[in-house]
Protein backbone atom coordinates (compact mmCIF):
# COMPACT_ATOMS: atom_id res chain seq x y z
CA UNK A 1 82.80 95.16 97.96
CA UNK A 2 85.22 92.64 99.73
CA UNK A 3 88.79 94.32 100.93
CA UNK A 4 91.73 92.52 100.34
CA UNK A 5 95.15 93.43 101.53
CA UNK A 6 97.98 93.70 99.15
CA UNK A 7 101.47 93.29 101.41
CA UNK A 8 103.66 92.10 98.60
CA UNK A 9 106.85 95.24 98.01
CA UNK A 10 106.54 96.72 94.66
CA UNK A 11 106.48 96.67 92.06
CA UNK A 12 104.01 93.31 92.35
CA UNK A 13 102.00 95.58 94.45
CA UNK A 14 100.67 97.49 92.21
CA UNK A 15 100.61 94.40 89.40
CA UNK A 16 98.28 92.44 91.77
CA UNK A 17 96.31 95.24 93.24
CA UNK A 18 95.14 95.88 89.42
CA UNK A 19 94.16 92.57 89.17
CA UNK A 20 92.04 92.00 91.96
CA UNK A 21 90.18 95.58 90.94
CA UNK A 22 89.14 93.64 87.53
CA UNK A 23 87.97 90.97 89.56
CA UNK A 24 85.55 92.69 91.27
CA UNK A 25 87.93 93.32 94.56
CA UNK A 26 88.57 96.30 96.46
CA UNK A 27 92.06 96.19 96.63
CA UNK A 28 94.00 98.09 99.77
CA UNK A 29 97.74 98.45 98.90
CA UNK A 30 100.07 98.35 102.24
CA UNK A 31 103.59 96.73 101.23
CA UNK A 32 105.17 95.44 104.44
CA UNK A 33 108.73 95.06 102.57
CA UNK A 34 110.49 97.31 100.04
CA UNK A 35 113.48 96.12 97.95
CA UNK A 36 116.37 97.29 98.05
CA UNK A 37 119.67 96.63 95.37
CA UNK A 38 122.40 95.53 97.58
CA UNK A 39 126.16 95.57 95.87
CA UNK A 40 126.89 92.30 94.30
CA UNK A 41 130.17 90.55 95.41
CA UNK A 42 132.34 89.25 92.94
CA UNK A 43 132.17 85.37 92.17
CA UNK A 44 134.17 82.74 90.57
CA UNK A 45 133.34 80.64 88.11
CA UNK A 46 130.37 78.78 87.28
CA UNK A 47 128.59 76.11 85.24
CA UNK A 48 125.01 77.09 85.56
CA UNK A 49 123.37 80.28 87.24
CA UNK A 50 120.56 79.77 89.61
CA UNK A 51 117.91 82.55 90.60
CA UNK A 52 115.14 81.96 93.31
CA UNK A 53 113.48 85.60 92.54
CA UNK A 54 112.61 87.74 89.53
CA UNK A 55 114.26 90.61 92.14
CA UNK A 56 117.44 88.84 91.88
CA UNK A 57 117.89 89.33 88.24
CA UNK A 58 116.31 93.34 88.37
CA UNK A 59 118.91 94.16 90.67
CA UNK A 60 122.03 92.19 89.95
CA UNK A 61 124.30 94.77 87.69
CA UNK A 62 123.55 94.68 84.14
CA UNK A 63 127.58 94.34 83.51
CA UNK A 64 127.77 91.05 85.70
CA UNK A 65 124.45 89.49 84.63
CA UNK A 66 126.11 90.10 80.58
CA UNK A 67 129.00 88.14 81.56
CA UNK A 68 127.23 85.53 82.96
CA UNK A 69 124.40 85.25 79.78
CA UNK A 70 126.33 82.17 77.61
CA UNK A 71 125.51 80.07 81.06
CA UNK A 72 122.37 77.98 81.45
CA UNK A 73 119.76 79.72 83.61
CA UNK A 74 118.08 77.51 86.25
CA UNK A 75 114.36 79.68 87.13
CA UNK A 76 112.58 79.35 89.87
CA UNK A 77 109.31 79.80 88.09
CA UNK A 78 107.94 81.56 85.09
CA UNK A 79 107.78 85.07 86.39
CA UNK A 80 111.62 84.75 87.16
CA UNK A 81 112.47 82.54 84.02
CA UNK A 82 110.61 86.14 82.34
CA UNK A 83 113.04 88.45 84.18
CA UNK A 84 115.54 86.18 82.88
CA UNK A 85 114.93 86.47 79.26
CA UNK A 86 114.60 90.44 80.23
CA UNK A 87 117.76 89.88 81.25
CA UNK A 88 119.44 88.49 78.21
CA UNK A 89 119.45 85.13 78.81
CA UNK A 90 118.85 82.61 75.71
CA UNK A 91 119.03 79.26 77.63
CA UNK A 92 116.67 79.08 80.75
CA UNK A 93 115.43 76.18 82.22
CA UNK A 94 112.01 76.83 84.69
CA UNK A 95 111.23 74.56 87.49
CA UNK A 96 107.31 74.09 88.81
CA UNK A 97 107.57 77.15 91.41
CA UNK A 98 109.25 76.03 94.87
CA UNK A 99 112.60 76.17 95.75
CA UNK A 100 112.43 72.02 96.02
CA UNK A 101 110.98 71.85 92.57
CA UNK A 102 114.22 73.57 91.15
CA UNK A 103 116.60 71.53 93.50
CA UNK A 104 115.05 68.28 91.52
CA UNK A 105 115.32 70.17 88.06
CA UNK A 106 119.37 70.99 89.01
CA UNK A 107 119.69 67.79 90.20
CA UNK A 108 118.07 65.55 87.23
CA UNK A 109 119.86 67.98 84.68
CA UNK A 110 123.62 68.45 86.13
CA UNK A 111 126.60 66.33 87.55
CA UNK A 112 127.59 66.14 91.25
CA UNK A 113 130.35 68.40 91.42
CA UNK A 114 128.92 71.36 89.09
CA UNK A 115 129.67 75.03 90.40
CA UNK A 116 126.56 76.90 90.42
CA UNK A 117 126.37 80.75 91.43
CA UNK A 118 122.89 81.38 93.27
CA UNK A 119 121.63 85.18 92.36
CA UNK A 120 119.66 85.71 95.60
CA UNK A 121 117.90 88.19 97.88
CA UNK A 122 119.44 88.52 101.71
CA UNK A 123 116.17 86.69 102.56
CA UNK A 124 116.12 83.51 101.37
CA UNK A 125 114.26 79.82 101.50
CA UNK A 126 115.78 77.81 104.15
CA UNK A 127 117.22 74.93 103.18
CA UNK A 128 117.89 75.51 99.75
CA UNK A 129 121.40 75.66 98.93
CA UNK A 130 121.69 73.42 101.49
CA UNK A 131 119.73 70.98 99.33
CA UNK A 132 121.93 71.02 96.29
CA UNK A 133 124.71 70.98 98.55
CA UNK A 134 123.54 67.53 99.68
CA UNK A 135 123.30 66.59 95.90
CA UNK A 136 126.86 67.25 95.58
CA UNK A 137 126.87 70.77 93.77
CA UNK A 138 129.19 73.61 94.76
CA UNK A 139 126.84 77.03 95.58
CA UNK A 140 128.36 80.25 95.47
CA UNK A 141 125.19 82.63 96.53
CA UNK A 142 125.67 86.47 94.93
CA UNK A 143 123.03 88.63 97.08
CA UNK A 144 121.66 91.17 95.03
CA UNK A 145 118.87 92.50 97.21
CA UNK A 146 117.38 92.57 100.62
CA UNK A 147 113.55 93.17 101.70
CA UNK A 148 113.78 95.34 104.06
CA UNK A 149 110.79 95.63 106.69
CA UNK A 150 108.47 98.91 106.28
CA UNK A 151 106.56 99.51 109.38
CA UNK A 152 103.09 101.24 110.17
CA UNK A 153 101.32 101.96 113.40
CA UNK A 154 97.88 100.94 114.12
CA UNK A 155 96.34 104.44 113.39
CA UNK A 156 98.04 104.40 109.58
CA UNK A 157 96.62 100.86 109.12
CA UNK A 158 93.49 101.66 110.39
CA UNK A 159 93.09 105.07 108.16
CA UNK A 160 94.14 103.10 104.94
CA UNK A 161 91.44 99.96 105.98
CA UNK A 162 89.05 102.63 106.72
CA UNK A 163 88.66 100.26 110.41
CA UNK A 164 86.82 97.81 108.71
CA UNK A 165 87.77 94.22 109.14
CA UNK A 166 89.73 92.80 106.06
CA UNK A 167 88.10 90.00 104.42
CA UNK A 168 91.05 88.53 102.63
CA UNK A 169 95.03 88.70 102.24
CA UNK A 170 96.94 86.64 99.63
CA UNK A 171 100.31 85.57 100.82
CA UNK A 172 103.24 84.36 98.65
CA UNK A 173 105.94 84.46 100.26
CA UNK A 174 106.76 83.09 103.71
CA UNK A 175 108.48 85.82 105.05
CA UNK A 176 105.36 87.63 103.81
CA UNK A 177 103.36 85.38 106.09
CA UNK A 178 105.37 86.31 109.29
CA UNK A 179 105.09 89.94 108.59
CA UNK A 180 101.45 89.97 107.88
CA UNK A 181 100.39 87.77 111.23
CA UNK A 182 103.10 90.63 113.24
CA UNK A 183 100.88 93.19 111.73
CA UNK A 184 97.44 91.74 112.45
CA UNK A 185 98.96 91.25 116.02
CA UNK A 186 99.99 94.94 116.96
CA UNK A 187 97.68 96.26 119.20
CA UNK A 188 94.62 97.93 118.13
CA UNK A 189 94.49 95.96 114.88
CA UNK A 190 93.70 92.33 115.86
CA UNK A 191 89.53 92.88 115.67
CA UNK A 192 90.34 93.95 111.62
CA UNK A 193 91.82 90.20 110.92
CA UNK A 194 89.64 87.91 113.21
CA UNK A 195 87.30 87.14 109.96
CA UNK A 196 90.61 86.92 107.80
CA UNK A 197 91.08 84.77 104.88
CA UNK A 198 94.93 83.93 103.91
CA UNK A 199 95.23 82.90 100.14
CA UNK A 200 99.12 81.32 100.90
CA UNK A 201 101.45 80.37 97.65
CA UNK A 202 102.21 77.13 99.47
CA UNK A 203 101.65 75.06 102.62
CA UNK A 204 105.06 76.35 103.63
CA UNK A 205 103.71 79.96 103.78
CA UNK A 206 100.51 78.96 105.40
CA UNK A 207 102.50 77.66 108.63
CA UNK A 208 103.67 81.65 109.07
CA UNK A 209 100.39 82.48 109.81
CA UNK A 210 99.59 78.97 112.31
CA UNK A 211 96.01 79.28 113.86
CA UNK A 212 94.75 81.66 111.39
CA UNK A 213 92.10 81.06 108.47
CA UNK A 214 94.42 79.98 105.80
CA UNK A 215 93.98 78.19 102.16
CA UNK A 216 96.76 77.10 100.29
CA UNK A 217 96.58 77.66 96.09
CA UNK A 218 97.06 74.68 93.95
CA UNK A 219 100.14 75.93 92.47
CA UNK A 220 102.78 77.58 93.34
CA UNK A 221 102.08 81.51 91.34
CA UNK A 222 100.33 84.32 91.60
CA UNK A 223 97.52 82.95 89.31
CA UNK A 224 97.20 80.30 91.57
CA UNK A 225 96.50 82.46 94.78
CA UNK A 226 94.13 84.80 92.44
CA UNK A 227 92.25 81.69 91.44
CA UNK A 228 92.11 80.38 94.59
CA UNK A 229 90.89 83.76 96.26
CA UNK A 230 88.45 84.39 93.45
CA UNK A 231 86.60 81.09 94.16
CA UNK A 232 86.34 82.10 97.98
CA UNK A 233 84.90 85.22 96.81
């Protein structure tokens, strides 16, 4: 049975580790991130709320996200347009998946000049807000998270691989790409991920892990990267 790594933090873990079992996978579960709720700072006022992240919404405080729900939702994608509706929200518009699609959707459906408050992780998508500032919006970014870095030495990784050489990794997030080519880097681990194959969300992601075996999913979700993988497989 073909190993694939699961690095994503939880709870996707677990989510996509289930999946790739019913596909026939053997799934090995070894988050290099873990979220963590950071205190939201207060904001002004706003036309529209933004969110890059389904985190972004499960962490904000459920006090601020109600006095924000009469406001038009901008989402990402459709797993954070779903944390959205989780979240209250009644009027959500969802973009094609990359922070560039939802610049274009903000830009083709508000004014230059519109105040938008950005619910965010600490770890974002260069060049984002710096994108709709270009288009003439005003960002206020409210960080409700951070990712912070888990660590493992080679012996832990090699126990949980059982030392065999990982035939495939799906990436989806680009910070998830540097993390996971650190990792197969640290000594004593490089001869598990010489064979590698890197599903990546995007091309974006796939330049974290330059030089290495990498395919890049049609779209930019998690079915994407499965479907991708599965046909490799």
């Amino acid at each position: 049975m073909r190993s694939v790594l699961v690095t994503r933090p939880e709870p996707g873990a677990a989510a996509t580790a289930a999946r790739l079992a019913a596909m026939g996978f053997k799934p090995v579960v070894l988050p290099l991130t873990e979220i963590v709720p950071t205190p939201m700072a207060p904001a002004g006022p706003c036309d529209a709320v933004v969110a890059t992240s389904a985190n972004a919404l499960r962490h904000a405080p459920a006090g601020r996200l109600a006095a924000l729900r009469d406001k038009r939702l901008y989402a990402v994608g459709a797993a954070t347009a779903e944390a959205a509706r989780q979240a209250g929200f009644a009027d959500i518009a969802v973009a094609a998946g990359t922070a560039a699609d939802l610049a274009g959707l903000i830009g083709s459906a508000l004014a230059p000049g519109a105040r938008l408050l950005h619910l965010a992780g600490r770890e974002r998508t260069a060049g984002f807000a710096e994108d709709l500032a270009r288009r003439g919006f005003a960002v206020e970014i409210a960080e409700t998270y951070r990712a912070e870095q888990r660590c493992y030495d080679a012996a832990d990784v090699r126990a949980r691989l059982g030392d065999a050489p990982v035939w495939g990794a799906p990436v989806f997030s680009e910070r998830g790409g540097q993390l996971l080519d650190a990792l197969a880097k640290q000594d004593g681990l490089g001869h598990l991920f010489e064979e590698t194959r890197f599903f990546c969300i995007s091309a974006k992601v796939a330049a974290a892990l330059s030089g290495r075996n990498t395919f890049v999913a049609a779209g930019p979700d998690e079915d994407a990267v499965l479907a991708l993988l599965s046909s490799q497989g």
